[in-house]
Protein backbone atom coordinates (compact mmCIF):
# COMPACT_ATOMS: atom_id res chain seq x y z
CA UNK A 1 9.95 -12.28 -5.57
CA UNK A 2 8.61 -11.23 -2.27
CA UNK A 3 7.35 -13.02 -0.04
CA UNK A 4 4.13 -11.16 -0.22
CA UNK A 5 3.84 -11.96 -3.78
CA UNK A 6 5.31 -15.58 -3.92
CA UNK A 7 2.38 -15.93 -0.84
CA UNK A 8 -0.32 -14.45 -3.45
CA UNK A 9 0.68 -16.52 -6.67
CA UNK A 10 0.16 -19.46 -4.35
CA UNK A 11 -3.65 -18.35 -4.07
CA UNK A 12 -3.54 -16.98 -7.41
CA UNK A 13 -2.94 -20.73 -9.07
CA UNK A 14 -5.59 -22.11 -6.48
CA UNK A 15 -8.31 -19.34 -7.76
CA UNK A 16 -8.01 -20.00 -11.65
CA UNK A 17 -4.47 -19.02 -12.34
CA UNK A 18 -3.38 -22.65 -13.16
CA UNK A 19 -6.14 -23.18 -15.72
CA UNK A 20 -5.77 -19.92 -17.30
CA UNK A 21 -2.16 -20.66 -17.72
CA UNK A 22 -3.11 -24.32 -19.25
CA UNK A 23 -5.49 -22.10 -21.79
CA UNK A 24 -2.42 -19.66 -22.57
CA UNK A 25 -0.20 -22.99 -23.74
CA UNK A 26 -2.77 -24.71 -25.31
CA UNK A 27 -3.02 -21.38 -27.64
CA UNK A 28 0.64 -21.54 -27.55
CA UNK A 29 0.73 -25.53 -29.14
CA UNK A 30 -1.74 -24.89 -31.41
CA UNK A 31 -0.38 -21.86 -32.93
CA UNK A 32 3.32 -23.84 -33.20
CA UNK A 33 1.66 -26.66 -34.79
CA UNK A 34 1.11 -24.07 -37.88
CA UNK A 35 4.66 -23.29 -38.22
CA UNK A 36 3.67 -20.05 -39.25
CA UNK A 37 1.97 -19.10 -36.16
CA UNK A 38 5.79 -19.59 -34.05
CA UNK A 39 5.55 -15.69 -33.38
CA UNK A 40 2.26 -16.12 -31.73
CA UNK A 41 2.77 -19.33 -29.84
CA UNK A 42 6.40 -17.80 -28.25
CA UNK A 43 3.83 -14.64 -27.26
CA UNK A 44 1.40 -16.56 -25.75
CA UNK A 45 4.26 -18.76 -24.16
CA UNK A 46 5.22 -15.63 -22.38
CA UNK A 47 1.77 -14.62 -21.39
CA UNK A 48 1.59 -18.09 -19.95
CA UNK A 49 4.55 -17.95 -17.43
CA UNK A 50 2.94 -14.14 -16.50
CA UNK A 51 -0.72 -15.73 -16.09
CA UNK A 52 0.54 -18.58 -14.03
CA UNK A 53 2.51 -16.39 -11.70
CA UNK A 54 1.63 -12.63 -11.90
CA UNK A 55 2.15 -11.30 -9.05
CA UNK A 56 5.18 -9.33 -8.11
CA UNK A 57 5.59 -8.57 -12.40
CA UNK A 58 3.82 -7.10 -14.84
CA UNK A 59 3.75 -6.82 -18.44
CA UNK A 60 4.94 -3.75 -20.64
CA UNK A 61 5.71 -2.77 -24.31
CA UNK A 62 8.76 -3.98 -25.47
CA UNK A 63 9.68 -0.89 -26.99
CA UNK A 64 8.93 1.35 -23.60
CA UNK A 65 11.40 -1.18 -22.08
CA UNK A 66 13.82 -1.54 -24.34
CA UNK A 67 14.04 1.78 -25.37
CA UNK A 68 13.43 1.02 -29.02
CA UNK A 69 11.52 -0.44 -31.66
CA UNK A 70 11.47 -3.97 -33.36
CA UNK A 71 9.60 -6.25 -35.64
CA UNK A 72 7.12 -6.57 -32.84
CA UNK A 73 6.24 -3.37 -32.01
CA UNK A 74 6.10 -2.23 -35.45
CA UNK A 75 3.45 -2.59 -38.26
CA UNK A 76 4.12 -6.38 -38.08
CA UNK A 77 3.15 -6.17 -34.49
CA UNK A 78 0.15 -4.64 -35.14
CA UNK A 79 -0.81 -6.87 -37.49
CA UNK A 80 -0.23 -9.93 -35.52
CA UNK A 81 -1.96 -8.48 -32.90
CA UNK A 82 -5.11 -8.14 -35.35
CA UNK A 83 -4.43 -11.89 -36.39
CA UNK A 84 -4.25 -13.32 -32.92
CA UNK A 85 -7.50 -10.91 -31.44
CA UNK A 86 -9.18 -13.13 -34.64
CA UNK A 87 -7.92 -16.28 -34.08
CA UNK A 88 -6.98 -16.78 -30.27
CA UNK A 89 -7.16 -13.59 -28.28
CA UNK A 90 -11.13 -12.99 -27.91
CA UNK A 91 -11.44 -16.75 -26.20
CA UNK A 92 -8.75 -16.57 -23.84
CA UNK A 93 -10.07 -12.73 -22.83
CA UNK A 94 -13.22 -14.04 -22.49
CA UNK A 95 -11.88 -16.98 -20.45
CA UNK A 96 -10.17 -13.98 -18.20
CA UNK A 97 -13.88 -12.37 -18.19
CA UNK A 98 -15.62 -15.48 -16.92
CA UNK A 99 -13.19 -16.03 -14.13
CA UNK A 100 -12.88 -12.60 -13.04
CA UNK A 101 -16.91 -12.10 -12.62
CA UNK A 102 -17.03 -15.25 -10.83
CA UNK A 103 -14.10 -14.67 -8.51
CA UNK A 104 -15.32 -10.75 -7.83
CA UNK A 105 -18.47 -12.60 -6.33
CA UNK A 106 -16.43 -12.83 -3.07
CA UNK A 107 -14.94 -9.83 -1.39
CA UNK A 108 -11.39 -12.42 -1.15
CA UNK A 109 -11.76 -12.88 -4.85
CA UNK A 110 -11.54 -8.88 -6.21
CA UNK A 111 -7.69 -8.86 -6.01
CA UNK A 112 -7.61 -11.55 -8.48
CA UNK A 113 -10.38 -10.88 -10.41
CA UNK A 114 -8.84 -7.91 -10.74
CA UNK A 115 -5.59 -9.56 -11.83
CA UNK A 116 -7.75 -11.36 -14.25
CA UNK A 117 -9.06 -8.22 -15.75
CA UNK A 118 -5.51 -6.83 -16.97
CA UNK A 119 -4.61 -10.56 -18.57
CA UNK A 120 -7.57 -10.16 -20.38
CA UNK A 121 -6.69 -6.70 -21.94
CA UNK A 122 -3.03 -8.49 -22.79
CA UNK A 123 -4.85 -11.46 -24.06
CA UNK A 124 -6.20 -9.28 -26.98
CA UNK A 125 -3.20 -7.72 -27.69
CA UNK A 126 -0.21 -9.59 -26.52
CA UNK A 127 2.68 -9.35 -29.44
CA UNK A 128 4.93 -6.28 -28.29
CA UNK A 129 4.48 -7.46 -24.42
CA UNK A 130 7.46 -8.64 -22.30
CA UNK A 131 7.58 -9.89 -18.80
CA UNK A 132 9.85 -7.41 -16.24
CA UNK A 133 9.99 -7.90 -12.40
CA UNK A 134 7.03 -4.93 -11.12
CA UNK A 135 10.45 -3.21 -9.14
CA UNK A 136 12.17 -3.21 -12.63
CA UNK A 137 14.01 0.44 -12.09
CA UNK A 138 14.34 0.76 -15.76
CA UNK A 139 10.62 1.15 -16.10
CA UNK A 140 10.83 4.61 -13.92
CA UNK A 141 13.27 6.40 -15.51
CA UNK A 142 13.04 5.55 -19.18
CA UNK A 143 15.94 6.00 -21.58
CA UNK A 144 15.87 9.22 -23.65
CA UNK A 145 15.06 8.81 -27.43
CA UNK A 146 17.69 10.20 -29.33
């Protein structure tokens, strides 16, 4: 992490990042209390290290990183993803929503409402996501499909 970036997650957790991140594991325990939501609850787990420090990563699809697909990036991703926009996703987006319009309300406050703005998008649709460093080289060049 840069120094640049380690200087903005330090704002970013002061602004509404820490909260956020509190609302991603709460999703996360609730869904692991069900047993069968595990899947979900190790998704939103992810999506809750990324929303508490997001700066200096970002998220992609597994499959563009990897170079291939799996059970999550599938038709069992997809519908998880549908499952978790119904049961989870749509409050924690609109949580993202609500911070970001209330943090754009400063000229400081666009960068991160702007940060705020992406989560949201991954909070509907976060199965098939994984968490790379933003210089990852890998994402540049990907492998060729063969």
């Amino acid at each position: 992490m840069t120094f640049l970036a380690f200087i903005l997650n330090v704002l970013w957790i002061v602004f509404g990042g820490l909260w956020m991140a509190l609302a991603w594991v709460i999703a996360a325990a609730i869904m692991a209390v069900t047993i069968i939501g595990l899947p979900w609850a190790w998704a939103a787990l992810n999506i809750a290290s990324y929303t508490l420090l997001p700066f200096g990563r970002k998220a992609v699809s597994r499959a563009e990183h990897t170079g291939q697909h799996d059970i999550g990036t599938g038709p069992f991703g997809l519908l998880g993803n549908i499952i978790w926009l119904v049961l989870a996703g749509w409050w924690l987006a609109l949580g993202h929503l609500l911070t970001a319009i209330m943090l754009a309300l400063t000229i400081v406050g666009i960068p991160f409402a702007w940060a705020h703005l992406k989560l949201a998008a991954i909070a509907l649709w976060p199965i098939g996501k994984v968490i790379v460093n933003a210089d990852d080289q890998s994402l540049r060049f990907p492998r060729a499909q063969v």
